[in-house]
N, C-alpha and C. Protein backbone atom coordinates (compact mmCIF):
# COMPACT_ATOMS: atom_id res chain seq x y z
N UNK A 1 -9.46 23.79 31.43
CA UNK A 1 -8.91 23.78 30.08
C UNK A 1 -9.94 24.29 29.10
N UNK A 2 -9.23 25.34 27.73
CA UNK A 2 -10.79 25.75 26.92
C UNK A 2 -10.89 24.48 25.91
N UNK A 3 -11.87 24.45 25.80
CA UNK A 3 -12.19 23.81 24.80
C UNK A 3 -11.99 24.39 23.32
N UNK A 4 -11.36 23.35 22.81
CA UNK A 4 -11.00 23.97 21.37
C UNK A 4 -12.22 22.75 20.10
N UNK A 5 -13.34 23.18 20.08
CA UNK A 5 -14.15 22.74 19.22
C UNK A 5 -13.56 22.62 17.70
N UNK A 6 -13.60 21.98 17.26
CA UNK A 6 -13.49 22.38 15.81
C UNK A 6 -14.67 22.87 14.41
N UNK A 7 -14.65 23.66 13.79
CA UNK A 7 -15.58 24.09 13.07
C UNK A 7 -16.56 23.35 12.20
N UNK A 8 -17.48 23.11 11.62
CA UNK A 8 -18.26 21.93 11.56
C UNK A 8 -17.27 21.59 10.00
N UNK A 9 -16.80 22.18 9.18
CA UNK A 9 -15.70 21.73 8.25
C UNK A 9 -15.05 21.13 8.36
N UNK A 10 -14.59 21.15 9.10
CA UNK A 10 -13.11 20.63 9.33
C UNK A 10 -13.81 19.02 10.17
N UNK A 11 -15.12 19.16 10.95
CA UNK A 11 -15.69 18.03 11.49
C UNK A 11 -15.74 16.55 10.29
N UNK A 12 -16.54 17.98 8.99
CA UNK A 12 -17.10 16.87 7.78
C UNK A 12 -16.09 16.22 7.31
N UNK A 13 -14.64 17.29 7.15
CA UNK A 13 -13.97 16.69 6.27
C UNK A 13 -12.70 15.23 7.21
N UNK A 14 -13.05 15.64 8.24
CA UNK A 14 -12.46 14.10 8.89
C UNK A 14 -13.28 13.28 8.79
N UNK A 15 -14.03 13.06 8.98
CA UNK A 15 -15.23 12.26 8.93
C UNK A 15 -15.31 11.91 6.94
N UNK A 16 -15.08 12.53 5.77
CA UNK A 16 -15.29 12.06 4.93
C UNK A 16 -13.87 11.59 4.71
N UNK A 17 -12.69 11.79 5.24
CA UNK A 17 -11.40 11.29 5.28
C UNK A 17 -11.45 9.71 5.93
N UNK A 18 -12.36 9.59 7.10
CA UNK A 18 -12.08 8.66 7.38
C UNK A 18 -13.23 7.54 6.27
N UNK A 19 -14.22 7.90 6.12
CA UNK A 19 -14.84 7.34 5.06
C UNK A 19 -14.08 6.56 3.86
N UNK A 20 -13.00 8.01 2.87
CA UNK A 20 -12.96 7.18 2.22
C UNK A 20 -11.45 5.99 2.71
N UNK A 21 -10.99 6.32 3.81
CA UNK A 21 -10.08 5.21 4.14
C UNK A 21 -10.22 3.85 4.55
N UNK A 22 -11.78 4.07 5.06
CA UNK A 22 -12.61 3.06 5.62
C UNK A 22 -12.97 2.08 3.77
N UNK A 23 -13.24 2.66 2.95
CA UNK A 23 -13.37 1.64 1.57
C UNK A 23 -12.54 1.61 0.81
N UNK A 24 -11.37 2.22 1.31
CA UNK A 24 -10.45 1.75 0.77
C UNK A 24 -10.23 0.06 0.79
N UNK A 25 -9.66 0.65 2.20
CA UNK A 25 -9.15 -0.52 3.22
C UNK A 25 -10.10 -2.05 2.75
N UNK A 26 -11.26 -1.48 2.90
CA UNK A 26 -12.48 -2.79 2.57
C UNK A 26 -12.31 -3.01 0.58
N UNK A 27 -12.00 -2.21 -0.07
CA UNK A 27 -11.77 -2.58 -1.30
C UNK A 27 -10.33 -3.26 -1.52
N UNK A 28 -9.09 -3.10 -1.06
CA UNK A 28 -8.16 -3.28 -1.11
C UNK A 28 -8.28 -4.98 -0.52
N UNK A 29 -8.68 -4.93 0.61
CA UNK A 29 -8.87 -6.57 1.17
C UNK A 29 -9.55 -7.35 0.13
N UNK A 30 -10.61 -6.92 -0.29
CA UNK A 30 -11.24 -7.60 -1.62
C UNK A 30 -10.84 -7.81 -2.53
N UNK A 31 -10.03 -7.00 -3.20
CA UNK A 31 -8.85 -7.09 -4.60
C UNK A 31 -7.89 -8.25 -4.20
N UNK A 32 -7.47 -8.22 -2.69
CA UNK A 32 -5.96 -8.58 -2.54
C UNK A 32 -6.44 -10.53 -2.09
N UNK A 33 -8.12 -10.95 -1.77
CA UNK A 33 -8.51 -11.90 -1.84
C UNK A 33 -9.29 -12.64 -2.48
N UNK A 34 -9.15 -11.55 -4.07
CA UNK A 34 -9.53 -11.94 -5.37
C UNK A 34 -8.01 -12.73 -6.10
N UNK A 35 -6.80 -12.70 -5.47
CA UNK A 35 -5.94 -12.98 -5.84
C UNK A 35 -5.00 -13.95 -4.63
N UNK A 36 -6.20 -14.73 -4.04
CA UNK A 36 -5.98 -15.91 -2.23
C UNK A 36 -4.46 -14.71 -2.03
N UNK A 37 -4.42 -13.41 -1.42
CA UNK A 37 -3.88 -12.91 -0.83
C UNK A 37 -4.43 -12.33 0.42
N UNK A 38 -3.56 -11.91 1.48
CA UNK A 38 -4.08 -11.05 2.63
C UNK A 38 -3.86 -10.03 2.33
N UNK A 39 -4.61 -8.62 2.90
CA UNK A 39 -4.18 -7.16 2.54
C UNK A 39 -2.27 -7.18 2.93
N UNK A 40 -1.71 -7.78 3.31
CA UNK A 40 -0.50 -7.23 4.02
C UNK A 40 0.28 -7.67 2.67
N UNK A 41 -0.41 -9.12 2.73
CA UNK A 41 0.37 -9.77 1.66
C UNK A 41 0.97 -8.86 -0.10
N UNK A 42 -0.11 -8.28 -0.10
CA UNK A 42 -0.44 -7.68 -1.38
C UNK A 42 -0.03 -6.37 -1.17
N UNK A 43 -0.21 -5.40 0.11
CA UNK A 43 0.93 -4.37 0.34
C UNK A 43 2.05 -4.57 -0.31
N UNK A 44 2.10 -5.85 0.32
CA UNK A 44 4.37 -6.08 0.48
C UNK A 44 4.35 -6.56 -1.37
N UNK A 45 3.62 -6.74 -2.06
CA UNK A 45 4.00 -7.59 -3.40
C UNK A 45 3.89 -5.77 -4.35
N UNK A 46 3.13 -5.18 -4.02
CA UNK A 46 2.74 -3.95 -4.40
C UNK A 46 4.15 -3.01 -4.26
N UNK A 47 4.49 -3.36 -3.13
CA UNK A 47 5.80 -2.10 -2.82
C UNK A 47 7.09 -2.99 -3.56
N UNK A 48 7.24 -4.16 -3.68
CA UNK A 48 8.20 -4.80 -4.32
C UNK A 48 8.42 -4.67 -5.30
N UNK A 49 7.12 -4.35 -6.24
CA UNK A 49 7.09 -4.05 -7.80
C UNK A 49 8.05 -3.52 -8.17
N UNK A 50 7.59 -1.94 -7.12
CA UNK A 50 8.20 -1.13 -7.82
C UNK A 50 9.98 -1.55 -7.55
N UNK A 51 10.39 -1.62 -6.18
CA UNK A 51 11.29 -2.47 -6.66
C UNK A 51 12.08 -2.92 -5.68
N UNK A 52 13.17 -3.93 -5.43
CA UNK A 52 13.32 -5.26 -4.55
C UNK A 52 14.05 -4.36 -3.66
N UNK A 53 13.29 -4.96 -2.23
CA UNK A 53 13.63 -4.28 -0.85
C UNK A 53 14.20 -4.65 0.22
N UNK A 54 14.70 -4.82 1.32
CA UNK A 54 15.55 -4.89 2.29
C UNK A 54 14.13 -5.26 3.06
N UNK A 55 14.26 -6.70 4.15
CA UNK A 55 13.38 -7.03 4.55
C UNK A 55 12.99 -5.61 5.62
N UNK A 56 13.87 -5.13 6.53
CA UNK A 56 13.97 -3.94 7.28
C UNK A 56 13.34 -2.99 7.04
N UNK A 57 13.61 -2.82 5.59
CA UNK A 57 13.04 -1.45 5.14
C UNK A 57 11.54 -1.55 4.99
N UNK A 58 10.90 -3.00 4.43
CA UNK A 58 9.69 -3.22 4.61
C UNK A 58 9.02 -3.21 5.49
N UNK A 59 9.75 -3.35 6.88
CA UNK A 59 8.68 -3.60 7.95
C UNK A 59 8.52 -1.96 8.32
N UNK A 60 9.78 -1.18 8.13
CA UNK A 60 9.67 0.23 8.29
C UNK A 60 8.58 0.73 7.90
N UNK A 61 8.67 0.60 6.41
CA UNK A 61 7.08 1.02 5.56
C UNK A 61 5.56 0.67 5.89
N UNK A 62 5.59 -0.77 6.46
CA UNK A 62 4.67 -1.27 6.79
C UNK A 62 4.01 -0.94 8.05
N UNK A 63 5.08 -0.42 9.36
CA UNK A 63 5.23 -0.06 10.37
C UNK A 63 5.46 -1.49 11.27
N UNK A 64 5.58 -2.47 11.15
CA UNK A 64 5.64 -3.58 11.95
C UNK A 64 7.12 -4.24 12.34
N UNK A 65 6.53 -5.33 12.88
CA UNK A 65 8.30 -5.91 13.38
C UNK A 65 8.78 -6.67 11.83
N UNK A 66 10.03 -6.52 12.03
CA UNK A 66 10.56 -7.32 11.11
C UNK A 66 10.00 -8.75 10.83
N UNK A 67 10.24 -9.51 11.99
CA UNK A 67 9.45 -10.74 12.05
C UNK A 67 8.25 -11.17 11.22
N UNK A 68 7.10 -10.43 11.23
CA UNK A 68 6.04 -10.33 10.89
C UNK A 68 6.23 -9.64 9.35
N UNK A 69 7.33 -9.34 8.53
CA UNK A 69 7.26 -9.30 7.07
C UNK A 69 8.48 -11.10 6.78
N UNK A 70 9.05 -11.17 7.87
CA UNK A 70 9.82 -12.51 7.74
C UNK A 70 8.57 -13.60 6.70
N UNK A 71 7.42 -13.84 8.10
CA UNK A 71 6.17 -14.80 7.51
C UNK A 71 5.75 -14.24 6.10
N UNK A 72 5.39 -12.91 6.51
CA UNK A 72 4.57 -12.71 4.96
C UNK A 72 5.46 -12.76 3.59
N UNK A 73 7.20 -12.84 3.81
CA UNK A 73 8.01 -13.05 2.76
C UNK A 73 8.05 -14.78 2.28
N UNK A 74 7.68 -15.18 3.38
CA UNK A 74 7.45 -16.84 3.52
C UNK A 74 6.62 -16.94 2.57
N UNK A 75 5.41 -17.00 3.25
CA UNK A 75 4.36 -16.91 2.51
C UNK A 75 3.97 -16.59 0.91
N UNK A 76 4.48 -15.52 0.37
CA UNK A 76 4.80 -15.08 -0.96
C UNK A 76 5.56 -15.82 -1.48
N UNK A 77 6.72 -16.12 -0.89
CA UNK A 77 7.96 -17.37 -1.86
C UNK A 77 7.27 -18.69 -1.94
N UNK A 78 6.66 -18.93 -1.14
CA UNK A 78 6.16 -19.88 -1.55
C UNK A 78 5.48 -20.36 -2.16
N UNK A 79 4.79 -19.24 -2.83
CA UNK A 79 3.57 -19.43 -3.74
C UNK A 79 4.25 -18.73 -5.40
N UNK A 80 5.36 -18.49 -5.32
CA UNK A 80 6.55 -18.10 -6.31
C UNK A 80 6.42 -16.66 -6.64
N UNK A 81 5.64 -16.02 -6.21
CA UNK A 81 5.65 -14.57 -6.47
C UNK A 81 7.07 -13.77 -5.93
N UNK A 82 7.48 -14.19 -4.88
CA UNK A 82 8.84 -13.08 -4.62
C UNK A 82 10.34 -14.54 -4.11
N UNK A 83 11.20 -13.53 -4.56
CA UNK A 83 12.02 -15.05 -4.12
C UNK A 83 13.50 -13.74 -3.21
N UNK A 84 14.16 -14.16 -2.64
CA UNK A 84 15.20 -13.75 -1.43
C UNK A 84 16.20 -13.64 -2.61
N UNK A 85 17.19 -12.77 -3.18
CA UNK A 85 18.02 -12.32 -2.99
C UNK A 85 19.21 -11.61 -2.77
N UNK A 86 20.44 -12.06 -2.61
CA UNK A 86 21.16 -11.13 -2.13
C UNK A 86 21.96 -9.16 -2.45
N UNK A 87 22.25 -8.43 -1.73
CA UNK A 87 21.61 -7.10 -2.18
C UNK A 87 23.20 -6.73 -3.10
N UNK A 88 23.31 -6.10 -4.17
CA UNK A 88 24.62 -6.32 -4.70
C UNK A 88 25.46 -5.19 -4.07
N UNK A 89 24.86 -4.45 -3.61
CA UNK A 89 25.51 -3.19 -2.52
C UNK A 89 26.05 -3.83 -1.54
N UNK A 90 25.83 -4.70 -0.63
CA UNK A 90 26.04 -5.18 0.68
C UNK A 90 25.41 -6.55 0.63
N UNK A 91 26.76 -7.88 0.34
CA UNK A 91 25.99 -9.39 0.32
C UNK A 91 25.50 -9.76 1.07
N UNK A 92 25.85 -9.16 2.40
CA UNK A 92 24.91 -9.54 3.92
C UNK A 92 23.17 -9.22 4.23
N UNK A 93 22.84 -8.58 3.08
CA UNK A 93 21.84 -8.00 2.93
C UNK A 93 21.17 -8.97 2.33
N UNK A 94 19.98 -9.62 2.66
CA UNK A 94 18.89 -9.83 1.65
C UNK A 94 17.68 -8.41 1.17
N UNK A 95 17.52 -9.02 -0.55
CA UNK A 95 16.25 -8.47 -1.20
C UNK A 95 15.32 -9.07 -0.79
N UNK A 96 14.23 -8.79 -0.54
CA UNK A 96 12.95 -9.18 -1.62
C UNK A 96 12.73 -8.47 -2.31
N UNK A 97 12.50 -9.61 -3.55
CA UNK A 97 12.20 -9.21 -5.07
C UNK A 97 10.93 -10.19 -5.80
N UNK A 98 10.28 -9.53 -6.27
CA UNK A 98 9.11 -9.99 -7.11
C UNK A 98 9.30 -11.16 -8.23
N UNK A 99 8.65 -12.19 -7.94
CA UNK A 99 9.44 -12.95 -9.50
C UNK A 99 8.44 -12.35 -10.55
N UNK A 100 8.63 -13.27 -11.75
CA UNK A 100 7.58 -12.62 -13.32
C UNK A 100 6.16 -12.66 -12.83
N UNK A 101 6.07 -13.49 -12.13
CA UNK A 101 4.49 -14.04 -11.80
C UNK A 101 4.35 -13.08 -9.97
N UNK A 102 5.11 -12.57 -9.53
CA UNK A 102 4.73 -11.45 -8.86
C UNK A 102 4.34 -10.30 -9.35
N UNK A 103 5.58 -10.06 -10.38
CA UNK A 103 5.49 -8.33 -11.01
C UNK A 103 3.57 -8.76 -12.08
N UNK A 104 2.79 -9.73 -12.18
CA UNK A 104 2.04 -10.13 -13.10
C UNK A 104 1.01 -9.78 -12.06
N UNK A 105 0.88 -10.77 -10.55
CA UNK A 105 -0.17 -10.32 -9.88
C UNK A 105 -0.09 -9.25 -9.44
N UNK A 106 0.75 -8.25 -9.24
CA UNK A 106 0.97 -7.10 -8.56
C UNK A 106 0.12 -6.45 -9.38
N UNK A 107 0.72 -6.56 -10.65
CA UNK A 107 -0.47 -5.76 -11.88
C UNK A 107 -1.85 -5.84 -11.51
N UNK A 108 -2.38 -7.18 -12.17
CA UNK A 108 -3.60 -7.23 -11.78
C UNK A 108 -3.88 -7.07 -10.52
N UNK A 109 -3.63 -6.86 -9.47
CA UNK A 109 -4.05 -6.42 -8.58
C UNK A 109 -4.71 -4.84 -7.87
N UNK A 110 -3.17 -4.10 -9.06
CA UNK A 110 -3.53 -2.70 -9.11
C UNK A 110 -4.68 -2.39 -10.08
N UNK A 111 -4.70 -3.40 -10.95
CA UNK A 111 -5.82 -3.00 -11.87
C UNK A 111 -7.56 -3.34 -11.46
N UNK A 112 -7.25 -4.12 -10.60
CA UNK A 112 -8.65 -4.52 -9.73
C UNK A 112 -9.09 -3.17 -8.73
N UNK A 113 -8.52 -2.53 -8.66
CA UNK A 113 -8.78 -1.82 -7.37
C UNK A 113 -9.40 -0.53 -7.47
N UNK A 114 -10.64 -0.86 -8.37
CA UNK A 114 -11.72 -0.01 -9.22
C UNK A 114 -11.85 1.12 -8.24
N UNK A 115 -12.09 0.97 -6.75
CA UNK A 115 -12.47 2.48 -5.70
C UNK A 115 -11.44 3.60 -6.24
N UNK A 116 -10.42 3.25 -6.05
CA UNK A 116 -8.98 4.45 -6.03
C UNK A 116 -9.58 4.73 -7.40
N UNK A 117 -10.02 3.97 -8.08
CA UNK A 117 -10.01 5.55 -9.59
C UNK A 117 -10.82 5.80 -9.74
N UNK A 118 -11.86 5.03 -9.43
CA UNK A 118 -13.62 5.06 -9.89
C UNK A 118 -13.43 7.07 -9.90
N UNK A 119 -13.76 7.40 -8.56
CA UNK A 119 -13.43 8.54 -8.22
C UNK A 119 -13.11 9.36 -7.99
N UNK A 120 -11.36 9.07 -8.53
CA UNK A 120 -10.76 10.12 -8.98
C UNK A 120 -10.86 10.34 -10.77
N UNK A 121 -11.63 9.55 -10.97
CA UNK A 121 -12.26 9.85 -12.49
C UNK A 121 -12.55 10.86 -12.66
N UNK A 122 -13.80 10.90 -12.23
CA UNK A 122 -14.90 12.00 -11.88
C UNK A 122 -14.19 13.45 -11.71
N UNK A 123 -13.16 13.40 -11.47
CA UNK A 123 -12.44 14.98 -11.11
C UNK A 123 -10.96 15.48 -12.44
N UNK A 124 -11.19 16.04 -12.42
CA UNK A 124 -10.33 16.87 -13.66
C UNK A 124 -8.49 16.84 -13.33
N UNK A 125 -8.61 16.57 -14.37
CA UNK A 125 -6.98 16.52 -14.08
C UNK A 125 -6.00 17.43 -13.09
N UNK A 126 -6.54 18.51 -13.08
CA UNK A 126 -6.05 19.85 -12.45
C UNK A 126 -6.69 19.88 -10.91
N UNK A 127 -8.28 19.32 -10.69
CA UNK A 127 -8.78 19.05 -9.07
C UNK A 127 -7.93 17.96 -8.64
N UNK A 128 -7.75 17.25 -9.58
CA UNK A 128 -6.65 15.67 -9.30
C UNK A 128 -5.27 16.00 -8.62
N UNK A 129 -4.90 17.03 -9.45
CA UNK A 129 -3.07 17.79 -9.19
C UNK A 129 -3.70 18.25 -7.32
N UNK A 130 -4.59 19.45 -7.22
CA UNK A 130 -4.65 19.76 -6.01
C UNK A 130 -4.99 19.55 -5.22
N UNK A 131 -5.63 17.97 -5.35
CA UNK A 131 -6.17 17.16 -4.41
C UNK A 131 -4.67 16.23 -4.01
N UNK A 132 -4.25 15.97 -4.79
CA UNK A 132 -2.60 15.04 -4.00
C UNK A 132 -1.63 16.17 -3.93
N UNK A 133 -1.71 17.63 -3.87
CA UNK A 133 -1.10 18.70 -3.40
C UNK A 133 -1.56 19.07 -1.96
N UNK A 134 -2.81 18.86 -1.29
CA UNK A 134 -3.32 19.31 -0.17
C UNK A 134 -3.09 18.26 0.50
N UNK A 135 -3.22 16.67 -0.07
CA UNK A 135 -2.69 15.32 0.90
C UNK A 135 -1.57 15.65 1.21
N UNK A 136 -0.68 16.00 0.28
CA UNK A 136 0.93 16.02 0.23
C UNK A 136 1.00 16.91 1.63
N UNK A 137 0.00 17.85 1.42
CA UNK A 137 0.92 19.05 2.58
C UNK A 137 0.12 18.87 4.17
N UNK A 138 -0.84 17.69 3.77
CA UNK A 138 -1.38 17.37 5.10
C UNK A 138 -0.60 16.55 5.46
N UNK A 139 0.16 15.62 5.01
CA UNK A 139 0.82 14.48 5.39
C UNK A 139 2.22 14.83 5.68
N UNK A 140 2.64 16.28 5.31
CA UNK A 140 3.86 17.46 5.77
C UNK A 140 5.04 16.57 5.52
């Protein structure tokens, strides 16, 4: 088989891809247990914001079993941030939906999460546009 090397570019720029996913990930856990949340927890309160979801569709997004957004919907209602209900399209359907004091930590949560802008500060509005234009078309 030939070997298909890759060019030392394309080496750096995985390698600084995985970097910055690597502090993300480690900033995001920190934000999300500045607020006694787990990263998953604070995913699922984050995607709810924007707005109330089909337990299904969450685990889709999340990539996991249903089951495993079941607990973490537990978990959140119980602490009053999201509460169950029913979808007005289809009553057989449950939401989750954010209560006031979800859509509140969701905020502060996004607002804690100094990495994601620190450094896209630093870059111009227009490197900004073609930097989530080249994600966009890597992610196809």
């Amino acid at each position: 088989m030939p070997s298909h090397r890759a060019d030392p570019v394309t080496v750096e720029v995985v390698e600084l891809i995985g970097d910055v996913v690597s502090r993300y990930h480690m900033e995001y856990e920190h934000a999300a247990a500045s607020h006694q949340l787990t990263g998953a927890q604070a995913k699922v309160l984050n995607l709810l914001a924007l707005e109330p979801t089909p337990m299904r569709r969450i685990a889709q997004k999340l990539r996991c079993e249903p089951s495993n957004v079941t607990g973490i919907i537990d978990r959140l209602e119980s602490r009053g941030l999201v509460e169950r209900r029913p979808d007005p399209a289809d009553r057989r359907v449950k939401l989750a939906a954010p209560t006031e004091e979800g859509l509140r930590t969701a905020e502060r949560l996004r607002e804690s999460l100094d990495f994601a802008r620190e450094p896209l500060a630093g870059l111009s509005p227009a490197e900004r546009a073609v930097l989530r234009d080249l994600l966009k078309r890597m992610l196809g």
